[in-house]
C-alpha atoms as a PDB file:
ATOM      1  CA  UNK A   1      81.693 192.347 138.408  1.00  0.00           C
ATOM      2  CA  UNK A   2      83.522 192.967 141.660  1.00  0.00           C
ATOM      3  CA  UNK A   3      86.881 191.108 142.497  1.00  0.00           C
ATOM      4  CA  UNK A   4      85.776 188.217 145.198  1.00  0.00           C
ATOM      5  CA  UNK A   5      87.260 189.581 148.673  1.00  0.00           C
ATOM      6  CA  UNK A   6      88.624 186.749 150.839  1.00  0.00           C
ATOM      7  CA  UNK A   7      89.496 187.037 154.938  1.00  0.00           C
ATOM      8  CA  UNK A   8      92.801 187.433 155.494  1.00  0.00           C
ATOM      9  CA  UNK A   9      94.360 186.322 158.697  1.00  0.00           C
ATOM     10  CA  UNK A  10      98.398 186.895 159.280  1.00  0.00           C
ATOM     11  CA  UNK A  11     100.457 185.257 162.008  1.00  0.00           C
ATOM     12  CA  UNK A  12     103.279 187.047 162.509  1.00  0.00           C
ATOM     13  CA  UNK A  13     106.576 184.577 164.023  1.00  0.00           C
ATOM     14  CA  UNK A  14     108.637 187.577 165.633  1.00  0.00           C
ATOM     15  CA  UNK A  15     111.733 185.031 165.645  1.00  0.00           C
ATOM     16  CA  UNK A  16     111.914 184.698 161.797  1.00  0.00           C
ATOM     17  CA  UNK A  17     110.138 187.526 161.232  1.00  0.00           C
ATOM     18  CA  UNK A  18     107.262 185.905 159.502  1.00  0.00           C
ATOM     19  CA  UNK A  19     103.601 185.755 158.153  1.00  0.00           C
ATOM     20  CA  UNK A  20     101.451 183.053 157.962  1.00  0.00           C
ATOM     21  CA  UNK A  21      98.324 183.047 156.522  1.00  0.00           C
ATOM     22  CA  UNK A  22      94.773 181.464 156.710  1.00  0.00           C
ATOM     23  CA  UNK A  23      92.440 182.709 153.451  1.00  0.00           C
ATOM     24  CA  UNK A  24      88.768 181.975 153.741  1.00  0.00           C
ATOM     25  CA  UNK A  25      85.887 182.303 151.713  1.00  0.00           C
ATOM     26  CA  UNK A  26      83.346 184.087 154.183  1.00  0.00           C
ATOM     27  CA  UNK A  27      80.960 182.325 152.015  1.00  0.00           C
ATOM     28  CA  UNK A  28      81.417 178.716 152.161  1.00  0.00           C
ATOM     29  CA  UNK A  29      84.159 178.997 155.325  1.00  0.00           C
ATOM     30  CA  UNK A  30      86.282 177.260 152.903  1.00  0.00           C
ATOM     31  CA  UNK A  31      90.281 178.273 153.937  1.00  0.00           C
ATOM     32  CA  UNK A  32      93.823 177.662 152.407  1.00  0.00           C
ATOM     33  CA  UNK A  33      96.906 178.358 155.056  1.00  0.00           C
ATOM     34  CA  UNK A  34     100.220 179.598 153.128  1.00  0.00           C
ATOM     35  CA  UNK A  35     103.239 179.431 154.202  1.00  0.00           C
ATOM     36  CA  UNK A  36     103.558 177.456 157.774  1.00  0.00           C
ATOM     37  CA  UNK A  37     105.894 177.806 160.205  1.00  0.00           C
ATOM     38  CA  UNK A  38     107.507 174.491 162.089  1.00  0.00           C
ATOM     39  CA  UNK A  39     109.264 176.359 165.333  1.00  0.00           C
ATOM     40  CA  UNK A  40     112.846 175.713 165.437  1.00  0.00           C
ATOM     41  CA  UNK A  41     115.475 177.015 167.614  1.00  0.00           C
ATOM     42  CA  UNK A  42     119.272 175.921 165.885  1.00  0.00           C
ATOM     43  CA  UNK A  43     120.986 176.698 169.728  1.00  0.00           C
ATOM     44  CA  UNK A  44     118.864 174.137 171.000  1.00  0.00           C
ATOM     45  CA  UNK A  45     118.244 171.804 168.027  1.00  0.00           C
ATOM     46  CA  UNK A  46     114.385 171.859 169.650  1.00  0.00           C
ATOM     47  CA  UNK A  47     111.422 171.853 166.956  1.00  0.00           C
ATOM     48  CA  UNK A  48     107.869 172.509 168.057  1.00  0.00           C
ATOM     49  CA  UNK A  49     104.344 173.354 167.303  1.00  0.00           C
ATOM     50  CA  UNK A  50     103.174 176.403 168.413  1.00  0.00           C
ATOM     51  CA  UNK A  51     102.950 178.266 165.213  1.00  0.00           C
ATOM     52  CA  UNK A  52     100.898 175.537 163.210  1.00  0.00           C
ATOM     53  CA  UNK A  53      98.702 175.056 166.304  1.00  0.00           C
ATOM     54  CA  UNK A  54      98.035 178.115 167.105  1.00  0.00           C
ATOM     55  CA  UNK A  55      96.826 178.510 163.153  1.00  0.00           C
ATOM     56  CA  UNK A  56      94.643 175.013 163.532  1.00  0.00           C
ATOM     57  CA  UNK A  57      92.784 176.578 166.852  1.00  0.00           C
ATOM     58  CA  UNK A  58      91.953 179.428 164.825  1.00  0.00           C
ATOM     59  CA  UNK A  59      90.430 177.577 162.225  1.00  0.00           C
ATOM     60  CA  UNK A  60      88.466 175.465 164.634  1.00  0.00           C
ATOM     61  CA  UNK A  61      87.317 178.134 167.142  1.00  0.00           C
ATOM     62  CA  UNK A  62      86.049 179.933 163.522  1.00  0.00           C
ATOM     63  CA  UNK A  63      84.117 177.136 161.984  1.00  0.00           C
ATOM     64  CA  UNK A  64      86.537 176.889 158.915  1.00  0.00           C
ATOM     65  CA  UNK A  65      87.257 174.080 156.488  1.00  0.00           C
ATOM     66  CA  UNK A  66      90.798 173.419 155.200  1.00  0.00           C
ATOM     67  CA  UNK A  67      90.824 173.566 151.727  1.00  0.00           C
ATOM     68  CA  UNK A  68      94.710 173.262 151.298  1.00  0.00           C
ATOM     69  CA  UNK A  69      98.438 173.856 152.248  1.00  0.00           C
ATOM     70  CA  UNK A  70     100.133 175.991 150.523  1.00  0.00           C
ATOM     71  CA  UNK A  71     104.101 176.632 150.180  1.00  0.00           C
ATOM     72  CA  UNK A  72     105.377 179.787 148.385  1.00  0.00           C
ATOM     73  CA  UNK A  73     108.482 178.467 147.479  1.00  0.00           C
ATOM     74  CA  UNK A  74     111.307 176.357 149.820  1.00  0.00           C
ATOM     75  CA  UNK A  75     112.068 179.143 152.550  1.00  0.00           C
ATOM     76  CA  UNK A  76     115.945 179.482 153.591  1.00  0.00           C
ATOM     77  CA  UNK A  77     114.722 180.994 157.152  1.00  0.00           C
ATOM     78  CA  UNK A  78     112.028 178.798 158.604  1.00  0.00           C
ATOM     79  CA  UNK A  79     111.203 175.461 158.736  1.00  0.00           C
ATOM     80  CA  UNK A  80     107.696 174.492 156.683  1.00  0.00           C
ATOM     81  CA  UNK A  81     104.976 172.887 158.895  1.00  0.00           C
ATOM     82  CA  UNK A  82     103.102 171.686 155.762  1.00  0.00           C
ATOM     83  CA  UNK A  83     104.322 168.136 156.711  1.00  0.00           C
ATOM     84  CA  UNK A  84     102.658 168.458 160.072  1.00  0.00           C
ATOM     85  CA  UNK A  85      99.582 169.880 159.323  1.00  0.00           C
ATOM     86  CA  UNK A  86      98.810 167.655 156.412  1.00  0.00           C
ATOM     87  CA  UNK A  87      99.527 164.499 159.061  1.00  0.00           C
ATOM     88  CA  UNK A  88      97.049 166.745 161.499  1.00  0.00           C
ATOM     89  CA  UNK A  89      94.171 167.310 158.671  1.00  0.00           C
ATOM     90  CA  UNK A  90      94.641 165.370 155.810  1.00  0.00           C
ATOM     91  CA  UNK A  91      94.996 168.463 153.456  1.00  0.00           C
ATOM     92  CA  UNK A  92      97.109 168.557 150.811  1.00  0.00           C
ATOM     93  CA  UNK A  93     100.018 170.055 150.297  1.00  0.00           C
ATOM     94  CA  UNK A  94     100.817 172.173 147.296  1.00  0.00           C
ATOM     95  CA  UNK A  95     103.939 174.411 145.407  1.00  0.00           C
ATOM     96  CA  UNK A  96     105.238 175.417 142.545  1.00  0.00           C
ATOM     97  CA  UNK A  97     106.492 172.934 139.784  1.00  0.00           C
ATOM     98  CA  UNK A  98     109.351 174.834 139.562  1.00  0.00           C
ATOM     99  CA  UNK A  99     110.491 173.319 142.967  1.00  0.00           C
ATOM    100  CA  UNK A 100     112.010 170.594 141.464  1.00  0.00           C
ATOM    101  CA  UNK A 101     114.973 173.109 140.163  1.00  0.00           C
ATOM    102  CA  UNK A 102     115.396 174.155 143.386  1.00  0.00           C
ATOM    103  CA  UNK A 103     115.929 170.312 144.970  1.00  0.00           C
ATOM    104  CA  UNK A 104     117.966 168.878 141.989  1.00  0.00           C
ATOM    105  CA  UNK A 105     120.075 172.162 142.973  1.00  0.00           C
ATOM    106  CA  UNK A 106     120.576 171.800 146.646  1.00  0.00           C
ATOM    107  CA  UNK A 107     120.437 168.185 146.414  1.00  0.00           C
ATOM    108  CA  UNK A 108     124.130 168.289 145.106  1.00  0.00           C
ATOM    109  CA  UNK A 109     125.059 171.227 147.940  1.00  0.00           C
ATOM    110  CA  UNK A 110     124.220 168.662 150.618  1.00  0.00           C
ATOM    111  CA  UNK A 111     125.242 165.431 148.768  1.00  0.00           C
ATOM    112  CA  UNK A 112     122.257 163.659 149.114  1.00  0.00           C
ATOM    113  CA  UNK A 113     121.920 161.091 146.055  1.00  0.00           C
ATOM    114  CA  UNK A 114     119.208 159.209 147.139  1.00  0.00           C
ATOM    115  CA  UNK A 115     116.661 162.057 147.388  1.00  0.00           C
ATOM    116  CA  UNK A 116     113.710 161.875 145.025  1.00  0.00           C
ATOM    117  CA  UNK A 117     114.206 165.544 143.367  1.00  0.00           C
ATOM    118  CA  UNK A 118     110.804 165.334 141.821  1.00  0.00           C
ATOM    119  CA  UNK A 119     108.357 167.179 143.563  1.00  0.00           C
ATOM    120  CA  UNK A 120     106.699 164.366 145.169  1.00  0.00           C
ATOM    121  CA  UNK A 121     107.099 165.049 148.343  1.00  0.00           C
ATOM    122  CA  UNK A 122     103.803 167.605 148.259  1.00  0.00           C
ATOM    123  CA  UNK A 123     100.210 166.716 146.760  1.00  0.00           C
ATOM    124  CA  UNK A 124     100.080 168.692 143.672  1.00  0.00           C
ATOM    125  CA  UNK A 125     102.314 171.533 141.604  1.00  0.00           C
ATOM    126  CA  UNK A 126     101.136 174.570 140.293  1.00  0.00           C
ATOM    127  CA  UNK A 127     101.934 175.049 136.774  1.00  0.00           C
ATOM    128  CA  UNK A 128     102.018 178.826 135.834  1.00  0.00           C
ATOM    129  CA  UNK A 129      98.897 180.192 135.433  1.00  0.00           C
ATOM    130  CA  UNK A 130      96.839 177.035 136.866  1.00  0.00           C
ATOM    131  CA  UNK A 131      93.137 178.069 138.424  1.00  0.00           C
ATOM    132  CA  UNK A 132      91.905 176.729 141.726  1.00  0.00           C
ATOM    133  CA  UNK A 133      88.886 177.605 143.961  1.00  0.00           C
ATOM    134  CA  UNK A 134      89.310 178.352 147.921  1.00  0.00           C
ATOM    135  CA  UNK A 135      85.482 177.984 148.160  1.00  0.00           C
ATOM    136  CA  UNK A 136      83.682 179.869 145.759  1.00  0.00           C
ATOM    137  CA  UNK A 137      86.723 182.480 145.361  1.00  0.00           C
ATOM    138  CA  UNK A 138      89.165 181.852 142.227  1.00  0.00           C
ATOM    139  CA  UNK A 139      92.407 181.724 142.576  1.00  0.00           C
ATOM    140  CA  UNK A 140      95.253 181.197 140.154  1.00  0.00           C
ATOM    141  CA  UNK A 141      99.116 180.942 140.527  1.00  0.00           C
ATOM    142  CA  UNK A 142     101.887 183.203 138.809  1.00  0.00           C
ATOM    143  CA  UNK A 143     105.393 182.126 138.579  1.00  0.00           C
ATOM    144  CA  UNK A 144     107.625 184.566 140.280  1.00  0.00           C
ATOM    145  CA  UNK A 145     111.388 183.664 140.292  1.00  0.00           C
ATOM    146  CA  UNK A 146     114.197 186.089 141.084  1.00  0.00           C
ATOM    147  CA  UNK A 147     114.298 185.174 144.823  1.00  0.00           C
ATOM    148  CA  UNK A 148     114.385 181.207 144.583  1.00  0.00           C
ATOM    149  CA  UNK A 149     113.934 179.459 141.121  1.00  0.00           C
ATOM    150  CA  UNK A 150     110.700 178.054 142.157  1.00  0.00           C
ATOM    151  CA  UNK A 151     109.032 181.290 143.688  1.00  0.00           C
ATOM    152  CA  UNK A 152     105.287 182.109 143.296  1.00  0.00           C
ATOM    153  CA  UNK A 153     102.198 184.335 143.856  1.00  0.00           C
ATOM    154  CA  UNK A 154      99.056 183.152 144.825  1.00  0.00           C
ATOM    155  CA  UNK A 155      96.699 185.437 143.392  1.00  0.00           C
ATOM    156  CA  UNK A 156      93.441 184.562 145.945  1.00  0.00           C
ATOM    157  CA  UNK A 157      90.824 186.732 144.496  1.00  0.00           C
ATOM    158  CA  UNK A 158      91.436 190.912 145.388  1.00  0.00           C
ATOM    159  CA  UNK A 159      94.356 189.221 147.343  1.00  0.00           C
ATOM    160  CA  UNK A 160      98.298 187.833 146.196  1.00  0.00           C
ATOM    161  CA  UNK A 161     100.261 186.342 148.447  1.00  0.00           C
ATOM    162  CA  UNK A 162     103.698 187.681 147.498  1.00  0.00           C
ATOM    163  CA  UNK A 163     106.297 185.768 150.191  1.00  0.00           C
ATOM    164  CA  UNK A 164     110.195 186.822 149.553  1.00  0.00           C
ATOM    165  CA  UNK A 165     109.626 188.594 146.506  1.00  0.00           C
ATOM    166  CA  UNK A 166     108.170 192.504 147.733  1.00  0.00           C
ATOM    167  CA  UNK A 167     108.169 193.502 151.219  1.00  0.00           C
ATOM    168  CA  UNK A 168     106.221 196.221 152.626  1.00  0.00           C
ATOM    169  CA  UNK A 169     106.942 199.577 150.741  1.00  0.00           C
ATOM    170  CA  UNK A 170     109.524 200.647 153.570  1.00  0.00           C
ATOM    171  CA  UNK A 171     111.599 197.698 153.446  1.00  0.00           C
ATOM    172  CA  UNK A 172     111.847 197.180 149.515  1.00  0.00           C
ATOM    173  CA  UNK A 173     112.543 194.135 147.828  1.00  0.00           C
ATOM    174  CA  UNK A 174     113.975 190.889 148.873  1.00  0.00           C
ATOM    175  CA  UNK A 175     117.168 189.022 148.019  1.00  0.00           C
ATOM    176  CA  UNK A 176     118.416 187.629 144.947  1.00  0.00           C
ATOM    177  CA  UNK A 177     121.544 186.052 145.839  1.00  0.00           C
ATOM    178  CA  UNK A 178     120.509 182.636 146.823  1.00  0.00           C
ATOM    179  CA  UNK A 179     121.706 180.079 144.733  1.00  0.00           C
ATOM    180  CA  UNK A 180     119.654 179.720 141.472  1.00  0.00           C
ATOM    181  CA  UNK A 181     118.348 183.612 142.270  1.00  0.00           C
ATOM    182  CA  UNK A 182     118.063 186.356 139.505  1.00  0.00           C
ATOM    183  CA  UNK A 183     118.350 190.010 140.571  1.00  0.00           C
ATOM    184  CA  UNK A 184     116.892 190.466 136.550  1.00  0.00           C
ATOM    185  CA  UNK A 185     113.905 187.824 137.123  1.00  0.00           C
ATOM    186  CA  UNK A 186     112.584 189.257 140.240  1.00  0.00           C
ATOM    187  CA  UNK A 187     112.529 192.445 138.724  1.00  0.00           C
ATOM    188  CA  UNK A 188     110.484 190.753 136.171  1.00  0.00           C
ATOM    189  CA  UNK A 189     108.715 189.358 138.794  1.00  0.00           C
ATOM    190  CA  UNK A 190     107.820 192.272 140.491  1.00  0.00           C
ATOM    191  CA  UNK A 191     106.351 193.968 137.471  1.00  0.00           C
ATOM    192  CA  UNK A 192     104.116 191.548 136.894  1.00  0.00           C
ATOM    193  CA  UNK A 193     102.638 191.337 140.280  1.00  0.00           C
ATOM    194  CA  UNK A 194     102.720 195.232 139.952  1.00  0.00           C
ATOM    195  CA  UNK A 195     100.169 194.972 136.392  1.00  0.00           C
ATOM    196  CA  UNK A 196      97.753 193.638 138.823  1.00  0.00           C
ATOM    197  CA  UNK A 197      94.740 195.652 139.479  1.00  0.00           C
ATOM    198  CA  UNK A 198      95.949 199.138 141.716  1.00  0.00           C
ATOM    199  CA  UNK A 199      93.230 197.711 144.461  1.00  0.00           C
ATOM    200  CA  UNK A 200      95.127 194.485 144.696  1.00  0.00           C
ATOM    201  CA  UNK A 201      96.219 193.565 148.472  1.00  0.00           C
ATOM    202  CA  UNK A 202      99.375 193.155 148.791  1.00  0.00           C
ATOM    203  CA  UNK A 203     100.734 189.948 151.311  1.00  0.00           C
ATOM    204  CA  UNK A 204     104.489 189.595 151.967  1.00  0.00           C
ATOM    205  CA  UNK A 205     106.076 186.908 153.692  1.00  0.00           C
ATOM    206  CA  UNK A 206     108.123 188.699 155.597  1.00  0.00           C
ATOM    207  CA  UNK A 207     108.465 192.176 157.847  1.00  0.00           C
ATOM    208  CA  UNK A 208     111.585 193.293 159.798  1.00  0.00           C
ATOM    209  CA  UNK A 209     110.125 196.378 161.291  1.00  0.00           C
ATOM    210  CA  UNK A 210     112.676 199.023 160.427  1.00  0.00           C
ATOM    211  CA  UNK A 211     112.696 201.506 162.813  1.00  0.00           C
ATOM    212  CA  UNK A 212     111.564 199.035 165.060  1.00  0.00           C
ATOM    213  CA  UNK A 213     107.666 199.830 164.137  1.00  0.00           C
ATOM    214  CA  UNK A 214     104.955 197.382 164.806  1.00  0.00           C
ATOM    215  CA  UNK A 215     104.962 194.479 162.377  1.00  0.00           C
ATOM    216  CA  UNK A 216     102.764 194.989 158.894  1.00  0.00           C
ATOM    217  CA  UNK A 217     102.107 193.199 156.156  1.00  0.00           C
ATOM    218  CA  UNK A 218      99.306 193.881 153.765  1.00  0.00           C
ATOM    219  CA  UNK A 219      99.716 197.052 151.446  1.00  0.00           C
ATOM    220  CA  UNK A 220      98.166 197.403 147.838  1.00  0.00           C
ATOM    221  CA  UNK A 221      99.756 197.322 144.347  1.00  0.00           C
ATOM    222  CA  UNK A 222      98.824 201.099 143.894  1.00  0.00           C
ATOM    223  CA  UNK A 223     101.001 201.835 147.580  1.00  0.00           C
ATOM    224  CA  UNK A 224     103.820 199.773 146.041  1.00  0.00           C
ATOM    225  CA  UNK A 225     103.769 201.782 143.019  1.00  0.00           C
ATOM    226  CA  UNK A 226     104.425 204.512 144.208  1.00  0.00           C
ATOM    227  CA  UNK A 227     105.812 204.090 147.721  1.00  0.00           C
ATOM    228  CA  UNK A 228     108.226 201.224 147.421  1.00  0.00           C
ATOM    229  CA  UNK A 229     111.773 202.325 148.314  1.00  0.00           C
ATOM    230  CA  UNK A 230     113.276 200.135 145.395  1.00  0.00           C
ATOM    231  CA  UNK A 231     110.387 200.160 142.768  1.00  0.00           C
ATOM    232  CA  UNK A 232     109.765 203.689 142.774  1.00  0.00           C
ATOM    233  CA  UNK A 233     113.257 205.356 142.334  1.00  0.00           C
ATOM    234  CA  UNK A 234     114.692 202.755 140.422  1.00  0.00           C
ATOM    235  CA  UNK A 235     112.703 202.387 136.631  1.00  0.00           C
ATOM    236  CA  UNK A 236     114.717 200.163 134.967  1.00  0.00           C
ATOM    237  CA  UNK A 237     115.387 196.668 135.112  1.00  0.00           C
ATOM    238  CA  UNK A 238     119.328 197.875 134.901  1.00  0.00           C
ATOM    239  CA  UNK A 239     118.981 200.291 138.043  1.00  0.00           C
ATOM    240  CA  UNK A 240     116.822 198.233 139.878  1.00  0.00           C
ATOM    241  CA  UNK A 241     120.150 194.519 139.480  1.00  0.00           C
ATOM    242  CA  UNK A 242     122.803 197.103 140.082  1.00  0.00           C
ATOM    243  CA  UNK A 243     120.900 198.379 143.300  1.00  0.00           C
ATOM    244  CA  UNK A 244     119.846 194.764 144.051  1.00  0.00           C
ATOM    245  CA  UNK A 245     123.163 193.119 143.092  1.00  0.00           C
ATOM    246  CA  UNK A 246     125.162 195.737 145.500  1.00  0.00           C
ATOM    247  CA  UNK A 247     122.812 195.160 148.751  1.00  0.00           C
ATOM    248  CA  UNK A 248     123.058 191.652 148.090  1.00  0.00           C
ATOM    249  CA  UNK A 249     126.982 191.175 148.790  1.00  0.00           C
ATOM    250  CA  UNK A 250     126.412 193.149 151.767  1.00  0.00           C
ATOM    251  CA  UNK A 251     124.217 190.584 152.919  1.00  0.00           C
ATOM    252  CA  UNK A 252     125.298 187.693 155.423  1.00  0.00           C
ATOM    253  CA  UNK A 253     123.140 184.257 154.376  1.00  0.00           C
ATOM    254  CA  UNK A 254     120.134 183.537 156.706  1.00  0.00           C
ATOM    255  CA  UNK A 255     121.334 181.888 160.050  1.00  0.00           C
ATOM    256  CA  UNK A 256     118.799 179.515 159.096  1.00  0.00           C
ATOM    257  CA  UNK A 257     119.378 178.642 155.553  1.00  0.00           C
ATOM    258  CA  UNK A 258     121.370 175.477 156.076  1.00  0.00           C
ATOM    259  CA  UNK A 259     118.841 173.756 158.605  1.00  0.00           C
ATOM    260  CA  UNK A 260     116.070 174.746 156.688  1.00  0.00           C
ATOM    261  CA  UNK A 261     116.409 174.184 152.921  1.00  0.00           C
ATOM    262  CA  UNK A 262     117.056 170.038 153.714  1.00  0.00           C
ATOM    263  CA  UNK A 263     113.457 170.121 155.339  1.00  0.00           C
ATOM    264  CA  UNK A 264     112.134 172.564 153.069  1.00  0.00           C
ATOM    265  CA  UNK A 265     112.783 170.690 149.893  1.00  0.00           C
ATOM    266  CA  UNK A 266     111.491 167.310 151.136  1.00  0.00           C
ATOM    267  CA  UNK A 267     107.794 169.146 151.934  1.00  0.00           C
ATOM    268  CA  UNK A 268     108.472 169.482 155.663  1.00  0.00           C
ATOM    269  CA  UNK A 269     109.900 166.667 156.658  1.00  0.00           C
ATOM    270  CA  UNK A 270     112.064 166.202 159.477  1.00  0.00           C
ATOM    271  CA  UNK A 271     115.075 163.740 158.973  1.00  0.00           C
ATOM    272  CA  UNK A 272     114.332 159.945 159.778  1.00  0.00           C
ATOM    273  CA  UNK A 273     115.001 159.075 163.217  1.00  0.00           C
ATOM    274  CA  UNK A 274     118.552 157.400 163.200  1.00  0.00           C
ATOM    275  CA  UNK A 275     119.358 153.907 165.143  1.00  0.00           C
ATOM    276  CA  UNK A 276     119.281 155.807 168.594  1.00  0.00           C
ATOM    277  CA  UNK A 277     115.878 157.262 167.850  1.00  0.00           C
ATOM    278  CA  UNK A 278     117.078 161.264 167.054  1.00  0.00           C
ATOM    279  CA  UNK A 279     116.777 162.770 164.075  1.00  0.00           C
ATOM    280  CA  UNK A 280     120.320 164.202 162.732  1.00  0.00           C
ATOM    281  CA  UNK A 281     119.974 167.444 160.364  1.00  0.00           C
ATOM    282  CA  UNK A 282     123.459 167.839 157.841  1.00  0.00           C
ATOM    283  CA  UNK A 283     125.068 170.918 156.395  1.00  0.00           C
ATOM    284  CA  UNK A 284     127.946 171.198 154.319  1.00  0.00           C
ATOM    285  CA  UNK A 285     130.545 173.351 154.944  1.00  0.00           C
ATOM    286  CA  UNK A 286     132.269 176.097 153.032  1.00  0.00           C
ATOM    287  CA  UNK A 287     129.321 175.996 150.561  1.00  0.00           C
ATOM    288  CA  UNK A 288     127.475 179.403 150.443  1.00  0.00           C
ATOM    289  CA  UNK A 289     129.418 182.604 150.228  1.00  0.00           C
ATOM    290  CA  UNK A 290     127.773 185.475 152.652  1.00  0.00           C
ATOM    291  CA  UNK A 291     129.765 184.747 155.411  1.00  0.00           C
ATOM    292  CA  UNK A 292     129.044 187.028 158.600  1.00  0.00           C
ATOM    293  CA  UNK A 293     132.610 188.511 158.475  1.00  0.00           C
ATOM    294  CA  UNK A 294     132.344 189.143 154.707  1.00  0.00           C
ATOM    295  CA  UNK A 295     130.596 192.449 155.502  1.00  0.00           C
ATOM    296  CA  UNK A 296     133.162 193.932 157.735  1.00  0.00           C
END
């Protein structure tokens, strides 16, 4: 029996250099959107919209029916518009259970006692392996840590929705130096996305167009195989951390990461407006190593 085929729509952000998704069953017009982006520009301190609107006029203008939202894992370079769009549709919200390692962990980096480090800011967490529908199409969820502690693949029929854990065969593999990341796990991580079916499409959360080519995102396991520049020349989970492990201190932290995990962890949500009516995001300093300079 044929692997269901879902639609697969990317939005690409060319300021964080992201993809969104919206995954439909052409069936049923059931759809799940992964991996939202709230705009946010840190010169300004401005949030907006346009991303997660542009995503809810596509759904209307093709006749779809939100199903869920869906969060990879607590992204260090963009904001999450789950929040928003659940307040626009009523969807819920879902990640990883793993997430709460990743709040009880940056909970202490910004000093926030009060914050419920329990997952509850989102509708329901995957547990490894759990099944769901989008429409008639299965879908299940594999744990894939290495990049944040809380990591996963949504595995959406002939379709898995990687995020920051391959990137498109040209540009490798992504980080592992975030804090509770694993250069071994996401090699781990990667193999077992890679023992998926060779026809598998491949979705990655991220492109930075080297060369400055046109922005892609969707390869198969088979091209990853054998065309990724990590996966393919390095065999070992001991080549592939000492190659990983070397880029990594190379590697300034995202200019984002700061702003965005203390939104990210609490499911999207903007700070509570203060006494004057503005809402105040807090970063510690002298917390992260990856300075800009630490390159040079």
């Amino acid at each position: 029996m044929a692997t269901p085929t879902p639609y697969v729509k990317g939005f690409y952000d060319a300021r964080t250099f992201s993809i969104q998704y919206v995954v439909a069953d052409p069936e049923t017009k059931k759809c799940v959107i992964v991996d939202p982006i709230l705009d946010f520009d840190e010169k300004s301190g401005a949030t907006a919209t346009k991303n997660a609107d542009a995503i809810l006029t596509y759904v209307e203008q093709r006749g779809l029916e939100i199903e869920w939202i869906l969060d990879t894992h607590p992204h260090a370079d963009h904001l999450s518009a789950a929040r928003y769009l659940k307040k626009k549709t009523g969807v819920p919200t879902a990640i990883g259970e793993k997430v709460v390692e990743v709040q009880k962990l940056w909970k202490g980096i910004y000093n926030w006692p009060d914050f419920p480090a329990d997952g509850s800011q989102w509708d329901r967490l995957f547990a490894e392996g759990e099944a769901f529908k989008v429409g008639h199409i299965p879908a299940r969820v594999l744990f894939s840590p290495g990049h944040t502690r809380a990591s996963i693949t949504y595995v959406i029929g002939d379709a898995a929705f990687v995020h920051d854990t391959l990137f498109m065969p040209d540009s490798g593999t992504a980080r592992a130096d975030f804090p509770g990341g694993s250069a071994s796990q996401l090699y781990r991580s990667i193999m077992e996305i890679l023992s998926l079916p060779d026809e598998t499409r491949v979705f990655t959360g991220h492109d930075y167009r080297p060369d400055g080519r046109e922005p892609l995102w969707e390869s198969t396991v088979a091209e990853q195989k054998t065309k990724n520049i990590h996966m393919s020349r390095y065999k070992s989970e001991t080549e592939f951390m000492k190659l990983r492990e070397t880029r990594d201190r190379n590697l300034s932290m995202p200019r984002l990461i700061l702003h965005a995990l203390q939104v990210n962890i609490n499911g999207g949500r903007l700070p509570e407006p203060e006494a004057n009516g503005r809402r105040y995001l807090k970063f510690p300093l002298d917390a992260l190593q990856g300075a800009a300079w630490d390159g040079q």
